[in-house]
C-alpha atoms as a PDB file:
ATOM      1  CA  UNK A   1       0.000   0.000   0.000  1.00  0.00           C
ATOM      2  CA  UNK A   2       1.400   3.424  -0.844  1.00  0.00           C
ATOM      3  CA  UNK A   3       1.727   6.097   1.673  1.00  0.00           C
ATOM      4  CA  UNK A   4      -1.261   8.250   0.887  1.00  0.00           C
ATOM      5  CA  UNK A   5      -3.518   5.465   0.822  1.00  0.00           C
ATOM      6  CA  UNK A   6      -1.869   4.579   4.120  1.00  0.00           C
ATOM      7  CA  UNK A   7      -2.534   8.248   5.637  1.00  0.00           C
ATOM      8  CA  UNK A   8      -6.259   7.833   3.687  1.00  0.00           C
ATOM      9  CA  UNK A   9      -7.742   4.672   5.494  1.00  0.00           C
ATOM     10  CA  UNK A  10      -5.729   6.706   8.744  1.00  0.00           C
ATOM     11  CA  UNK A  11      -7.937   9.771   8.427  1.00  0.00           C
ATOM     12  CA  UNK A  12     -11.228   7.693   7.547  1.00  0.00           C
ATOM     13  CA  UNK A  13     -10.279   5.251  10.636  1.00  0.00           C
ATOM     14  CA  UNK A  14     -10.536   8.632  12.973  1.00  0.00           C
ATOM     15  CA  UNK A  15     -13.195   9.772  11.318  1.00  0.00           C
ATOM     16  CA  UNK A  16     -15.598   6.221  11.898  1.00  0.00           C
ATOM     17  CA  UNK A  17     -14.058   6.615  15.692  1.00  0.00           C
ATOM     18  CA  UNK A  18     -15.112  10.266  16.116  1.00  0.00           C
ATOM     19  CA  UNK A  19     -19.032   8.707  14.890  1.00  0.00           C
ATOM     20  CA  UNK A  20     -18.746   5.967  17.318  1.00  0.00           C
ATOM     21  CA  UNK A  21     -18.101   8.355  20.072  1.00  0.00           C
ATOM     22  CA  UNK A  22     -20.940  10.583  18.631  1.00  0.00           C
ATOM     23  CA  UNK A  23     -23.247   7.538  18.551  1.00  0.00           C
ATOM     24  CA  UNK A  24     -22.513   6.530  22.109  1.00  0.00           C
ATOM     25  CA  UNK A  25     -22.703  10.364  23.393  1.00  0.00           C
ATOM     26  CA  UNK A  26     -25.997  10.040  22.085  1.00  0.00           C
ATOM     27  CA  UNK A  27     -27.286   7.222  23.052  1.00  0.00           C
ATOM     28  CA  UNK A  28     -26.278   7.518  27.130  1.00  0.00           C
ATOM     29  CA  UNK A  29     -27.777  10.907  26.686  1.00  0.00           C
ATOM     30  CA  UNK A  30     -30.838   9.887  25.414  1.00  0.00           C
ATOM     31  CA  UNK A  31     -30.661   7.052  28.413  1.00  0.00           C
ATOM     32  CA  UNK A  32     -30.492  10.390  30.987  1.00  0.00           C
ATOM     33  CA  UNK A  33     -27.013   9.234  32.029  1.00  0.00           C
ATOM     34  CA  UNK A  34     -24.965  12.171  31.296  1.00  0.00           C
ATOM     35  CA  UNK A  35     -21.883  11.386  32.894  1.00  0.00           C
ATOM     36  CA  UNK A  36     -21.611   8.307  31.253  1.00  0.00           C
ATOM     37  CA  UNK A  37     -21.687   9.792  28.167  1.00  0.00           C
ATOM     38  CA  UNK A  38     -18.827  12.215  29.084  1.00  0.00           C
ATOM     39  CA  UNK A  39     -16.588   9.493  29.905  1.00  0.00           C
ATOM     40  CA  UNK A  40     -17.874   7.138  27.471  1.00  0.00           C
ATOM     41  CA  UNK A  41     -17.110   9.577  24.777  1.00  0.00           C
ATOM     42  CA  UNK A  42     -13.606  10.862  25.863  1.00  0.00           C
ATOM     43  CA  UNK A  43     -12.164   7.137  25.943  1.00  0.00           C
ATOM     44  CA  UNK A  44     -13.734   6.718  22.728  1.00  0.00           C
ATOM     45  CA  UNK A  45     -11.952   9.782  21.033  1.00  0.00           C
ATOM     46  CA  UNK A  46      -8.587   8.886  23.253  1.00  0.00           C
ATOM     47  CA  UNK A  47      -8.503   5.906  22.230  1.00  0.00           C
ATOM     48  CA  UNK A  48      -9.123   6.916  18.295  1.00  0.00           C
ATOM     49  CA  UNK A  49      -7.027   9.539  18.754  1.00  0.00           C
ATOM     50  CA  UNK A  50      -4.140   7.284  19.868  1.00  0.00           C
ATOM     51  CA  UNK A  51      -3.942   4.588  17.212  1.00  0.00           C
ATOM     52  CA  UNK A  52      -4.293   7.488  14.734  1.00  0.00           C
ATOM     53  CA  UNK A  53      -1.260   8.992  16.159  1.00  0.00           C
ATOM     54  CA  UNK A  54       0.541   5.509  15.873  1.00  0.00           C
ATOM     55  CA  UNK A  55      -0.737   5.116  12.199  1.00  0.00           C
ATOM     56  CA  UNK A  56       0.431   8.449  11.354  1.00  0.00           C
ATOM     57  CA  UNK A  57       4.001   7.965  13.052  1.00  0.00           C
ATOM     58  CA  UNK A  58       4.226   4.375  11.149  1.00  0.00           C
ATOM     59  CA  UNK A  59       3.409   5.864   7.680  1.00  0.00           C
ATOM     60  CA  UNK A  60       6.589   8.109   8.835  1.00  0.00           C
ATOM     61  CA  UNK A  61       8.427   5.575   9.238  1.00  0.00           C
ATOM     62  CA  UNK A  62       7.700   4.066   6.202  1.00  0.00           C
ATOM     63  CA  UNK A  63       8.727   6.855   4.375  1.00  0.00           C
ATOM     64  CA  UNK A  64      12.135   6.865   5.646  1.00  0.00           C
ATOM     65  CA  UNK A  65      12.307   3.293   5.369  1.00  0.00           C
ATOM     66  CA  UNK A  66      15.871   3.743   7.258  1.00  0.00           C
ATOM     67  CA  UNK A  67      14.043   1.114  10.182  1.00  0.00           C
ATOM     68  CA  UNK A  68      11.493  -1.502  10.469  1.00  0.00           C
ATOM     69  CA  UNK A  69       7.815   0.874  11.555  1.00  0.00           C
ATOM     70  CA  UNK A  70       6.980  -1.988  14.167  1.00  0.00           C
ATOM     71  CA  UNK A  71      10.842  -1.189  15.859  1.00  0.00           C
ATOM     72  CA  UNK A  72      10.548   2.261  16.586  1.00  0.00           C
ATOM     73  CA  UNK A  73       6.574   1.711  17.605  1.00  0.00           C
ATOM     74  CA  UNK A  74       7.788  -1.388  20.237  1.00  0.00           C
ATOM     75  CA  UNK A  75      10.643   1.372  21.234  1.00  0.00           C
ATOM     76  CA  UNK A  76       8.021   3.998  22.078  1.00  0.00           C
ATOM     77  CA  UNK A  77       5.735   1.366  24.301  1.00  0.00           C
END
């Protein structure tokens, strides 16, 4: 896979996150439980937020191709 259809499926991974969160927001607000939807909804977007980051810093590494992406990712954990 090339590196802009890497970044592509990246962005449109975040972006079906960011609904998910929207969709449970919703739906524990609808429910009445409104704290549940504020932490329900953060760990959502953290967690989309997160493996976008790590996406993003692989297709980097890709493109330097001077060291194996799934190194430098095990490095950063």
């Amino acid at each position: 896979m090339d590196i802009s259809g890497l970044r592509n499926s990246t962005r449109r991974a975040l972006l079906v996150t960011i609904l998910l969160a929207a969709g449970a927001v919703a739906y524990f607000l609808v429910r009445g439980e409104g704290a549940s939807a504020v932490i329900v909804g953060a760990l959502f977007l953290a967690w989309g937020y997160f493996e976008y980051r790590g996406r993003q810093l692989d297709a980097e590494a890709i493109e330097d191709e001077d060291e194996d992406p799934f190194e430098r990712r095990n490095r950063r954990r």
